[in-house]
N, C-alpha and C. Protein backbone atom coordinates (compact mmCIF):
# COMPACT_ATOMS: atom_id res chain seq x y z
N UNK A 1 98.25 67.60 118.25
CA UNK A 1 97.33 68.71 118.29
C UNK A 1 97.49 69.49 117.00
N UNK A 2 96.75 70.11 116.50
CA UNK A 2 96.11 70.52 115.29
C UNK A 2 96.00 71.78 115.13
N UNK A 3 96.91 73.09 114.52
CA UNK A 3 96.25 74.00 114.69
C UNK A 3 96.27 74.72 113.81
N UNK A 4 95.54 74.10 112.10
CA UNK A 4 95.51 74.57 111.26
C UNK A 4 96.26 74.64 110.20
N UNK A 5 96.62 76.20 109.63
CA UNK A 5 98.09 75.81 109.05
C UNK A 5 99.52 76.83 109.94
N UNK A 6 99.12 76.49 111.58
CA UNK A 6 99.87 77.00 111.70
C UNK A 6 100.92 75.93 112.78
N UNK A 7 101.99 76.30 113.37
CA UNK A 7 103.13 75.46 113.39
C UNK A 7 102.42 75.23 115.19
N UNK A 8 102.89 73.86 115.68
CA UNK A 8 102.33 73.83 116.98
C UNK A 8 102.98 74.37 118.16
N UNK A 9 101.50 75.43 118.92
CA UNK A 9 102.25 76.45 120.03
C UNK A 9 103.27 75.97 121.00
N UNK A 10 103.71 77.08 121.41
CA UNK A 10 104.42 76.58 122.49
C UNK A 10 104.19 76.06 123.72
N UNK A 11 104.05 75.37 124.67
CA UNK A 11 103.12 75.05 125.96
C UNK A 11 102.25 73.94 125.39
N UNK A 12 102.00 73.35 123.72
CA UNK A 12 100.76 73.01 123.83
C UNK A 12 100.93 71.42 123.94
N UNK A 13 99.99 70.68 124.29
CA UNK A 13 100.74 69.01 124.90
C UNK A 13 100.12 68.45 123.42
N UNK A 14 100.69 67.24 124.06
CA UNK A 14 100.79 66.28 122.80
C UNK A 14 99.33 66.02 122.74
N UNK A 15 98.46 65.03 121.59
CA UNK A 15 97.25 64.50 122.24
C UNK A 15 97.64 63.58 122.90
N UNK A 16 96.90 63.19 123.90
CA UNK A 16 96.81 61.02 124.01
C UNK A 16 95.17 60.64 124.55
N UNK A 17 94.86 59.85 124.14
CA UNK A 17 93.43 59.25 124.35
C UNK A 17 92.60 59.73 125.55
N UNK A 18 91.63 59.33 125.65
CA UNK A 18 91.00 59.26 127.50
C UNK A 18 90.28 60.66 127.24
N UNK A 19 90.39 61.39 128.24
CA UNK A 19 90.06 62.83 128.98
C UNK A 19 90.10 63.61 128.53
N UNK A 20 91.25 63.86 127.64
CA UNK A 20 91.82 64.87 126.18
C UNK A 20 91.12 64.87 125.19
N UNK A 21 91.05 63.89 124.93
CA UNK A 21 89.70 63.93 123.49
C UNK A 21 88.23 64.27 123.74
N UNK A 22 87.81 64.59 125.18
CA UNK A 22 86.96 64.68 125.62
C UNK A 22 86.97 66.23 125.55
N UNK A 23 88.11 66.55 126.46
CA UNK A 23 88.12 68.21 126.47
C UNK A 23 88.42 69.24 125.41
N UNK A 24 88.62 68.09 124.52
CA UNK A 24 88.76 68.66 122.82
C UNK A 24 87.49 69.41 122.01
N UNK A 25 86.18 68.83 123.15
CA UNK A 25 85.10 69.03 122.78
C UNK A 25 84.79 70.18 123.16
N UNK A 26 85.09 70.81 124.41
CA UNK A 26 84.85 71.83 125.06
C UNK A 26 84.96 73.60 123.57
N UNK A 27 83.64 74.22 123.88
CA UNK A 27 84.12 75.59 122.80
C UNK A 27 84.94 76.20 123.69
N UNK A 28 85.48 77.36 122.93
CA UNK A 28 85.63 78.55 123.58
C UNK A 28 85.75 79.76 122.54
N UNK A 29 85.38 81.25 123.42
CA UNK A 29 85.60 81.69 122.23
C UNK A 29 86.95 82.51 121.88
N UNK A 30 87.22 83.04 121.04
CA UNK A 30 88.56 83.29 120.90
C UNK A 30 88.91 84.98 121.23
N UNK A 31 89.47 85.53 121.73
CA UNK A 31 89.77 86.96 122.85
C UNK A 31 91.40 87.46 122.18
N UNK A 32 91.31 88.40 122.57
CA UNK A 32 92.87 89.15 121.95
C UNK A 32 92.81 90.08 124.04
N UNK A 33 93.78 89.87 124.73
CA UNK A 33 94.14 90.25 126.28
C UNK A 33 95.03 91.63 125.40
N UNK A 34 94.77 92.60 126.06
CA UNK A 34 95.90 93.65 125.62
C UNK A 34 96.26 93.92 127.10
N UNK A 35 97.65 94.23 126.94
CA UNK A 35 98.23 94.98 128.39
C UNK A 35 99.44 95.97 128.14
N UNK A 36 100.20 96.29 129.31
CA UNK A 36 100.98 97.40 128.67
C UNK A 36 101.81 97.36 129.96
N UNK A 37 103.00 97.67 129.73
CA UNK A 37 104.20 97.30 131.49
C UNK A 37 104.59 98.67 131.73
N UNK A 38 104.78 98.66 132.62
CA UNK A 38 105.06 100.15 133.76
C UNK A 38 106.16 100.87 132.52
N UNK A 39 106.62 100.64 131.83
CA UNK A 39 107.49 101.82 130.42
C UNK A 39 106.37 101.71 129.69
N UNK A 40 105.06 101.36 129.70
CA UNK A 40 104.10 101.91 128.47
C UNK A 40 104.08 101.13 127.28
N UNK A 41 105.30 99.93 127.08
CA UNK A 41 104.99 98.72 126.11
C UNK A 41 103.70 98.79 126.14
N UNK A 42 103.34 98.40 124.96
CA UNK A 42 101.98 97.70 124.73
C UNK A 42 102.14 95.89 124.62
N UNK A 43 100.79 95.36 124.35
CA UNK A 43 100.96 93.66 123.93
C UNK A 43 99.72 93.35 123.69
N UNK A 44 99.57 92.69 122.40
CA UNK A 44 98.46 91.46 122.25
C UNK A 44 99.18 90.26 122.37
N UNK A 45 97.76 89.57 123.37
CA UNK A 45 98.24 87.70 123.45
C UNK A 45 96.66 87.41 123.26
N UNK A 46 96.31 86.10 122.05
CA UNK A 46 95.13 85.69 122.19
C UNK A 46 95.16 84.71 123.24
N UNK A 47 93.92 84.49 123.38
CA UNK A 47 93.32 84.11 124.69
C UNK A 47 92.01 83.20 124.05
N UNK A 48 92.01 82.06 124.49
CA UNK A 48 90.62 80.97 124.39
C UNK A 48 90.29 80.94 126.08
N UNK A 49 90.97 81.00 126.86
CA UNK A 49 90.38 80.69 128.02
C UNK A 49 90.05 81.95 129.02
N UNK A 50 88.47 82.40 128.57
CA UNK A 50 88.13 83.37 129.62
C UNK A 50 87.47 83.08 129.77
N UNK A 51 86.50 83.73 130.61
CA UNK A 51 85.16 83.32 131.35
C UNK A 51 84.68 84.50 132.29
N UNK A 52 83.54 84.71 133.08
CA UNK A 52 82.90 85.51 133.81
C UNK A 52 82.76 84.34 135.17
N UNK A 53 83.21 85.02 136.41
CA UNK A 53 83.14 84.27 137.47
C UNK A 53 82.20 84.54 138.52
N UNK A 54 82.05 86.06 138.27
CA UNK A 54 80.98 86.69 139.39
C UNK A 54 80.15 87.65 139.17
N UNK A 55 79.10 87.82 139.40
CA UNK A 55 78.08 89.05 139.23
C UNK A 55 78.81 90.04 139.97
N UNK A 56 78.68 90.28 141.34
CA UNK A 56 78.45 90.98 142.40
C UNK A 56 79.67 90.79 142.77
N UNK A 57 81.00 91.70 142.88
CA UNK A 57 81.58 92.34 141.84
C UNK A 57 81.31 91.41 140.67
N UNK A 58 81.30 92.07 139.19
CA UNK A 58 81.45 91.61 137.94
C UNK A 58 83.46 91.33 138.15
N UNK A 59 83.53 89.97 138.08
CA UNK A 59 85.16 89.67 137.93
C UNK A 59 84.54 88.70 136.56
N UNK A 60 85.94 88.53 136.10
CA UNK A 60 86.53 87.49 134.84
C UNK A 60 87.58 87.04 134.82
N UNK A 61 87.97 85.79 134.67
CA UNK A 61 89.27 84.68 134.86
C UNK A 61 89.36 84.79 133.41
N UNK A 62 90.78 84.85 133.24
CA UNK A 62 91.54 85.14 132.14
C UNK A 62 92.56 83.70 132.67
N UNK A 63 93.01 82.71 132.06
CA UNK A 63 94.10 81.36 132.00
C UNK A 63 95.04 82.11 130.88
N UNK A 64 96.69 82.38 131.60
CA UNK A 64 97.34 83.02 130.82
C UNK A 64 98.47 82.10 131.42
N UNK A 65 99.67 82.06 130.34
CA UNK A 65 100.87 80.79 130.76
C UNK A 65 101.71 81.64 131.34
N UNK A 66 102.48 80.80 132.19
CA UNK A 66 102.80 81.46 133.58
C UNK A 66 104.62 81.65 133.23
N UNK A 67 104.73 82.07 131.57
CA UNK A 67 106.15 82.72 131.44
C UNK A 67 105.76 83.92 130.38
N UNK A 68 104.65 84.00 130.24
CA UNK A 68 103.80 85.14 129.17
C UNK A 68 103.93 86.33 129.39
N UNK A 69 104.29 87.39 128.62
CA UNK A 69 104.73 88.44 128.26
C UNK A 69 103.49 89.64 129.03
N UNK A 70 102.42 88.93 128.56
CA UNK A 70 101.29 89.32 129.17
C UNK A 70 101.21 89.22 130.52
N UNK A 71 101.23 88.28 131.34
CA UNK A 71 101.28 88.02 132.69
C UNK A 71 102.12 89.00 133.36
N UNK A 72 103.62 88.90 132.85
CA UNK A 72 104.18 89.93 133.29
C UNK A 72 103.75 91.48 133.52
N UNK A 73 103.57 91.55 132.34
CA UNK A 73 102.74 92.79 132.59
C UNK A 73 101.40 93.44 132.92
N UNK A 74 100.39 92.52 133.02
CA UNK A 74 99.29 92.80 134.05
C UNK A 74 99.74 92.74 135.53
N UNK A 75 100.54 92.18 135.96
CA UNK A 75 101.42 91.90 137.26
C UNK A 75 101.83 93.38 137.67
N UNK A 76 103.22 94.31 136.82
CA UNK A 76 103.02 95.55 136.80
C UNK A 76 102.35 96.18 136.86
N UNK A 77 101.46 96.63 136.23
CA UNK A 77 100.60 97.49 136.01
C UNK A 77 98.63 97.51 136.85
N UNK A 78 98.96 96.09 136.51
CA UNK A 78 97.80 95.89 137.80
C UNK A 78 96.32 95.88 136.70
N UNK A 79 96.47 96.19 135.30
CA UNK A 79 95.42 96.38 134.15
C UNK A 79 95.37 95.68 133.14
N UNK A 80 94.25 95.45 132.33
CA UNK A 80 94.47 94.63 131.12
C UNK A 80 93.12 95.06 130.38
N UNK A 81 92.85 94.50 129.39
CA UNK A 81 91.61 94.62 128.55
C UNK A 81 91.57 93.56 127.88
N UNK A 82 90.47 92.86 127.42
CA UNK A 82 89.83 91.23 126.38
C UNK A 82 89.20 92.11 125.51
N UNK A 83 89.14 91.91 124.47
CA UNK A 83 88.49 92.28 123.15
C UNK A 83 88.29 90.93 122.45
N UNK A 84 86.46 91.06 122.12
CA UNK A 84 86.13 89.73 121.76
C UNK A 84 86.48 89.33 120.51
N UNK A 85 86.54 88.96 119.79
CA UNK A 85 87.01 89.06 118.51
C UNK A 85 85.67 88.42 117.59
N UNK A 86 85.54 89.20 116.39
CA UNK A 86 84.15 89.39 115.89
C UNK A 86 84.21 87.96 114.74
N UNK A 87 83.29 87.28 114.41
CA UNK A 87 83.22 85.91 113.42
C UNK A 87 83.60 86.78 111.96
N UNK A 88 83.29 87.55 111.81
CA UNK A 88 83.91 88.31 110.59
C UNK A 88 85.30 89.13 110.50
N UNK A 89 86.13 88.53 110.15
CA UNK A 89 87.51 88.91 110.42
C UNK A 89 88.08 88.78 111.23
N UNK A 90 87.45 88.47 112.67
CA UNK A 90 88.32 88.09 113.96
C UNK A 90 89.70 87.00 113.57
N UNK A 91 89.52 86.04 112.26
CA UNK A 91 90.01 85.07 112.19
C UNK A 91 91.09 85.59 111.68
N UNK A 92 91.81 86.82 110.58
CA UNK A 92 92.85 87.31 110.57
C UNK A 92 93.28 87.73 111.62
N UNK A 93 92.81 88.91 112.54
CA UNK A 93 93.31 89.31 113.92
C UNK A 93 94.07 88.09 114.54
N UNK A 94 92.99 86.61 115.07
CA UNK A 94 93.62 85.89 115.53
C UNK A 94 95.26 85.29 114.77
N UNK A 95 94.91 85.04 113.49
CA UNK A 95 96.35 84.86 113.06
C UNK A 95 97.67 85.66 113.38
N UNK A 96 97.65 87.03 113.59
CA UNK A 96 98.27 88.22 113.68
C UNK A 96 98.65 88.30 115.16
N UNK A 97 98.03 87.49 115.90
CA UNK A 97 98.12 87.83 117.73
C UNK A 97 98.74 86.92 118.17
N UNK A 98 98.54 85.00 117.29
CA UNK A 98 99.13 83.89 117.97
C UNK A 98 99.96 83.86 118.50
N UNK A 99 100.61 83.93 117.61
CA UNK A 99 102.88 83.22 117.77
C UNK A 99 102.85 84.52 119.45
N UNK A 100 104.03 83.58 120.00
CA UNK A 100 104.64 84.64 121.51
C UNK A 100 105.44 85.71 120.23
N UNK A 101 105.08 87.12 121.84
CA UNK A 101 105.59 88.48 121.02
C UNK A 101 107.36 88.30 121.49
N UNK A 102 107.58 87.21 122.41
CA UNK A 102 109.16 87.09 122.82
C UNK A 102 109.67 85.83 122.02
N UNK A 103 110.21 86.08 121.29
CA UNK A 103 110.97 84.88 120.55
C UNK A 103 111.06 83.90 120.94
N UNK A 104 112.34 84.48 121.99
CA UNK A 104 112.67 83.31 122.67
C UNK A 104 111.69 82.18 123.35
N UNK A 105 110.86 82.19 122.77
CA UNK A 105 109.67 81.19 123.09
C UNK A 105 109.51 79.97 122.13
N UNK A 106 109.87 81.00 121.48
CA UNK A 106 109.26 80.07 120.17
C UNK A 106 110.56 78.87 119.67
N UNK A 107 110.28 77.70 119.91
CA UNK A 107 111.41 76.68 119.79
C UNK A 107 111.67 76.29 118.44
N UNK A 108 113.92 76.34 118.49
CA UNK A 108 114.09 76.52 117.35
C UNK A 108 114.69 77.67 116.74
N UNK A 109 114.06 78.77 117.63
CA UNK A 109 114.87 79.97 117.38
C UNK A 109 116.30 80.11 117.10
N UNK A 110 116.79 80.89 115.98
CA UNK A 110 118.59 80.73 116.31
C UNK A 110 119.20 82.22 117.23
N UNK A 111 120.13 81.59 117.95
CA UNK A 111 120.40 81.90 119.28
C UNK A 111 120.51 84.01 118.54
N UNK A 112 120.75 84.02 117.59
CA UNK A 112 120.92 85.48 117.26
C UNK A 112 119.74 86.17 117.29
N UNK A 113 118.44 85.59 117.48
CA UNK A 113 116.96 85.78 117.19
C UNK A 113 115.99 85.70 118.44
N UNK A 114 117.19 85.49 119.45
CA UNK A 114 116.30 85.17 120.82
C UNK A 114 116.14 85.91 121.34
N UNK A 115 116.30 87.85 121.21
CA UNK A 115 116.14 88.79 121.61
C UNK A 115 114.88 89.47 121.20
N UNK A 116 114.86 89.06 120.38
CA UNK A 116 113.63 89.84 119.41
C UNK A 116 112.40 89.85 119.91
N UNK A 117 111.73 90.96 119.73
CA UNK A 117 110.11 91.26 120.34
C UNK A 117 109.55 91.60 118.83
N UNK A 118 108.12 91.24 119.05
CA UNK A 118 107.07 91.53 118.33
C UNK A 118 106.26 92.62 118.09
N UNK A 119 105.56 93.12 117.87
CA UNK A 119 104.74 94.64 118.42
C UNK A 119 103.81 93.64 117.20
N UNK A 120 103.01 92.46 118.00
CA UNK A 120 101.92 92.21 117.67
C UNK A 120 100.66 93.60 117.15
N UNK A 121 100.85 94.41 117.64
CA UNK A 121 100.05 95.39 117.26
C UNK A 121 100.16 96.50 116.13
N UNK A 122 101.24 96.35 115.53
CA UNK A 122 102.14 96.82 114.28
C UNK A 122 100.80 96.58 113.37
N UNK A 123 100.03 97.89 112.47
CA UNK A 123 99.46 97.96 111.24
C UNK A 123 97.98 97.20 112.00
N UNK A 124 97.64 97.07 112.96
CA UNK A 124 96.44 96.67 113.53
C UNK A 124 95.29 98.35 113.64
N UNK A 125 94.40 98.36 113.80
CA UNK A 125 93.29 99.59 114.43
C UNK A 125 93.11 99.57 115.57
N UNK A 126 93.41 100.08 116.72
CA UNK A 126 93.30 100.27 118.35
C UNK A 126 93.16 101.37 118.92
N UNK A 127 92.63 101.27 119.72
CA UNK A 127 92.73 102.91 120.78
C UNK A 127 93.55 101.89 122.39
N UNK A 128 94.08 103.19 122.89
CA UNK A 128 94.48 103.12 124.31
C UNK A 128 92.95 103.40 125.50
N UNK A 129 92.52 102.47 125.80
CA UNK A 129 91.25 102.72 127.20
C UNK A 129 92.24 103.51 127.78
N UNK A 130 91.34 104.66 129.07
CA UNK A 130 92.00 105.31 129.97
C UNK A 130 92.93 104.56 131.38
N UNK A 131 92.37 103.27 131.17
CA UNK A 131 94.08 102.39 132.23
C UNK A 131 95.01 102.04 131.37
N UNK A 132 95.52 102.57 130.26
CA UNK A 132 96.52 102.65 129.24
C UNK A 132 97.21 100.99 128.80
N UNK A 133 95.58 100.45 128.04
CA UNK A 133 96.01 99.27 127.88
C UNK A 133 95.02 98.99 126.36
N UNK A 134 95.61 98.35 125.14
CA UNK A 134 94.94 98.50 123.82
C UNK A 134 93.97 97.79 123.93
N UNK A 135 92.61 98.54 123.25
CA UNK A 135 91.54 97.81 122.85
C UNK A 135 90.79 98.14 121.00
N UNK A 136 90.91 96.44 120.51
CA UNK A 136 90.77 96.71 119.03
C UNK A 136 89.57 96.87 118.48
N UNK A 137 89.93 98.42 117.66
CA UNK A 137 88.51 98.29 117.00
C UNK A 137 87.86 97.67 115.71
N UNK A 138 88.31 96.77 115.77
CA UNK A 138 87.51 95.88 114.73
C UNK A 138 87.28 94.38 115.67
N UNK A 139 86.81 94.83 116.84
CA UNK A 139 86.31 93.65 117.85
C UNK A 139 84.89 93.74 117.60
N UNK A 140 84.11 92.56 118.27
CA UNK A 140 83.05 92.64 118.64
C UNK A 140 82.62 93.64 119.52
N UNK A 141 83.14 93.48 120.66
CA UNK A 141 83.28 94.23 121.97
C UNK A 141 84.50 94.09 123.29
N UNK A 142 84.36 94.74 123.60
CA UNK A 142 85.65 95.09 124.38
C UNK A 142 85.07 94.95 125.89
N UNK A 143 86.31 94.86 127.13
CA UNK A 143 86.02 95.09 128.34
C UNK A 143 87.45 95.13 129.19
N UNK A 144 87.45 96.32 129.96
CA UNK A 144 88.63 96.81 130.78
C UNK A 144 88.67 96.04 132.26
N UNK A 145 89.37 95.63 132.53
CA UNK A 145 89.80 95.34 134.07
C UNK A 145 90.68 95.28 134.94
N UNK A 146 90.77 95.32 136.12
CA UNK A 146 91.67 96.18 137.11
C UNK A 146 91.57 94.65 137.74
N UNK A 147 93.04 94.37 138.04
CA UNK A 147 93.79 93.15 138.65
C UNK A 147 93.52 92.74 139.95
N UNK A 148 92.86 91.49 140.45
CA UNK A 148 92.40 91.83 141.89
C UNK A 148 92.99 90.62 142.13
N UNK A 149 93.64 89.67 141.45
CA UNK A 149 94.32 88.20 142.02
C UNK A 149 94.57 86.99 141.11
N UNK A 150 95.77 86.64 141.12
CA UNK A 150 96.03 85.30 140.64
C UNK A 150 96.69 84.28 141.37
N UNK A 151 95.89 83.25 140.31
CA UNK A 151 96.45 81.64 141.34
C UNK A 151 97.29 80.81 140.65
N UNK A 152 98.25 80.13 140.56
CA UNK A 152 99.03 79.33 140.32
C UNK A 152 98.34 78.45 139.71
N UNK A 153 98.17 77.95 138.38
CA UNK A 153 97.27 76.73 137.88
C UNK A 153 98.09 75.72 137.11
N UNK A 154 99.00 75.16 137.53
CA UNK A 154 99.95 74.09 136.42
C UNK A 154 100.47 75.30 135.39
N UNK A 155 100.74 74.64 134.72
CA UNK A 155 101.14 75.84 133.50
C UNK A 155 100.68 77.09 132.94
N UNK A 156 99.88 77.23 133.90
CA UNK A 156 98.83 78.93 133.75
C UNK A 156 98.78 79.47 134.68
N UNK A 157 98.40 80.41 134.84
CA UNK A 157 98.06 81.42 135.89
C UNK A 157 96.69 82.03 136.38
N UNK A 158 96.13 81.63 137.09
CA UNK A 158 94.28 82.43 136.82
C UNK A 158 94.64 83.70 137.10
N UNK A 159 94.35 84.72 135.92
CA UNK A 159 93.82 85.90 136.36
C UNK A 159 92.62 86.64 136.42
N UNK A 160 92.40 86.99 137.73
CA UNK A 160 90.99 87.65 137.91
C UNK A 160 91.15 89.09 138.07
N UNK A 161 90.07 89.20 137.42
CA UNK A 161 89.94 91.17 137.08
C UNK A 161 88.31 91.53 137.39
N UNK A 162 88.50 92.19 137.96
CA UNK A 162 86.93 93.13 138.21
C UNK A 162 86.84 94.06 137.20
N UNK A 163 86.14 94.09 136.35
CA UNK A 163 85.59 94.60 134.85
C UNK A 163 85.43 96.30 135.31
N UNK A 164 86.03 97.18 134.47
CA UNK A 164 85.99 98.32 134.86
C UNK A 164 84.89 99.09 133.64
N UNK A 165 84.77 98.59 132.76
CA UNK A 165 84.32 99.53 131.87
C UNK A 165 84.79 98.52 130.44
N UNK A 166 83.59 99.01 129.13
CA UNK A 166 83.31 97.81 128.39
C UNK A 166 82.48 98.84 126.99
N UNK A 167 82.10 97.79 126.17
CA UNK A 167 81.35 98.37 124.98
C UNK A 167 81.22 97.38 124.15
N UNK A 168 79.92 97.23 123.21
CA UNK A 168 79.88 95.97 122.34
C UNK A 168 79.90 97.48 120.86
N UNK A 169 80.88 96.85 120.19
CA UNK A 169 81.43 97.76 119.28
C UNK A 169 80.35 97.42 117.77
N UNK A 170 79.79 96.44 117.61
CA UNK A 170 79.87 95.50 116.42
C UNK A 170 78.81 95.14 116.32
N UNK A 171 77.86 94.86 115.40
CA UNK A 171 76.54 93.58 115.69
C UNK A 171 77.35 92.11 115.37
N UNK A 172 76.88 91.28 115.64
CA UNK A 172 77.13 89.78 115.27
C UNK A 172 77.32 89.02 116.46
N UNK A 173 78.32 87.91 116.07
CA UNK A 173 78.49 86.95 116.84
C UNK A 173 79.82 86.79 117.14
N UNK A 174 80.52 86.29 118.17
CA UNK A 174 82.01 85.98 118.70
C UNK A 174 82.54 84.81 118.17
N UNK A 175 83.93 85.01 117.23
CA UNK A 175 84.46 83.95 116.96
C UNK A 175 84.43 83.06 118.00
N UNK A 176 84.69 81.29 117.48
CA UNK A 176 84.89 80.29 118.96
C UNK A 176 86.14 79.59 117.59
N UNK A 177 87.19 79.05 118.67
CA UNK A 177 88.56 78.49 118.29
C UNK A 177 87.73 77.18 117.47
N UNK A 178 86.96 76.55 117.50
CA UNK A 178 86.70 75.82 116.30
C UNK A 178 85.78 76.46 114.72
N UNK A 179 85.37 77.33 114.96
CA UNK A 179 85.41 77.85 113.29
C UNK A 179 87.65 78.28 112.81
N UNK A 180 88.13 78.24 113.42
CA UNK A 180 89.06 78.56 112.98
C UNK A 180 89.99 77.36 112.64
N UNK A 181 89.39 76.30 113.22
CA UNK A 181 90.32 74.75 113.25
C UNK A 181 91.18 74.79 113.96
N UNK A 182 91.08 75.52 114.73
CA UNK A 182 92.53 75.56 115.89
C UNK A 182 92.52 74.42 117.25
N UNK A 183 92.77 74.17 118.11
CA UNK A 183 92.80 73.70 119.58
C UNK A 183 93.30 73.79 120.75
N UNK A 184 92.96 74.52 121.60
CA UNK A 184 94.09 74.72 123.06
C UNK A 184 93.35 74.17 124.12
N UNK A 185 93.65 73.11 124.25
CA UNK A 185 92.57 72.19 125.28
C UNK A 185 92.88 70.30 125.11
N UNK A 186 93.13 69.98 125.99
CA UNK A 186 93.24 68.35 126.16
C UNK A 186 94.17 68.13 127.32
């Protein structure tokens, strides 16, 4: 798997033929999840896998890996926010959000380095929405949601959120993980 010039994620599988190269095809577009844990941490984790599931409530499935910094803390707090990320510059943001904000994720680490946190959000532009969770302003558009259930999915977690409140910040269009050459899918 391929993801540019950057080193390959953690969680992400090998290729092998068949089904994978198929779902290689699939877009998506590319999202920055902000959340924040019951002490008021903040966190960016990008995100390729969201989606809209329902009108009536408005919910959205968020696929987040089920040892993620993020997970944890929408779990707490019960809140989160997606900020779309805009085709003009979204593609630095995304660089800035990838890598896990917990080291110890990242394989390879030396054992003195496995403590270390990130503040992905260090020298970024953001405001706090009023469920005290970051949304960036140099997004396309943004949208808040309040935690109503997750399901166990193999190595992810579905989270669904009923959309609380939102704004399209930007004119244009939403980055998708292939203008960037990246891949999370097979």
């Amino acid at each position: 798997m391929t993801h540019g010039e950057l080193p390959v994620l953690p969680g992400s599988p090998k290729i092998i033929p068949g089904p994978e190269k198929a779902m290689l095809k699939l877009s998506y577009g590319v999202h920055v999840v902000g959340s924040r844990s019951e002490r008021g941490d903040l966190n960016a984790m990008l995100a390729d896998w969201v989606m809209q599931v329902s009108f009536k409530p408005r919910l959205v499935c968020v696929a987040i890996e089920n040892d993620a910094r993020t997970l944890r803390f929408i779990r707490e707090t019960g809140a989160f926010s997606v900020s779309l990320l805009h085709e003009k510059g979204g593609d630095q943001i995304a660089r800035r959000v990838v890598m896990p904000s917990e080291s110890k994720k990242i394989k390879g680490r030396p054992d003195e380095m496995q403590d270390l946190v990130y503040n992905k959000l260090d020298g970024m532009s953001y405001g706090i929405h009023d469920n005290g969770c970051p949304v960036l302003d140099e997004a396309l558009g943004w949208f808040t949601c309040d935690l109503r259930e997750t399901f166990a999915a193999g190595d992810h977690t579905l989270v669904i959120g009923e959309v609380t409140d939102g704004d399209v910040v930007r004119e244009g269009e939403m980055l998708i993980e292939r203008e960037l050459g990246w891949e999370y899918a097979g």
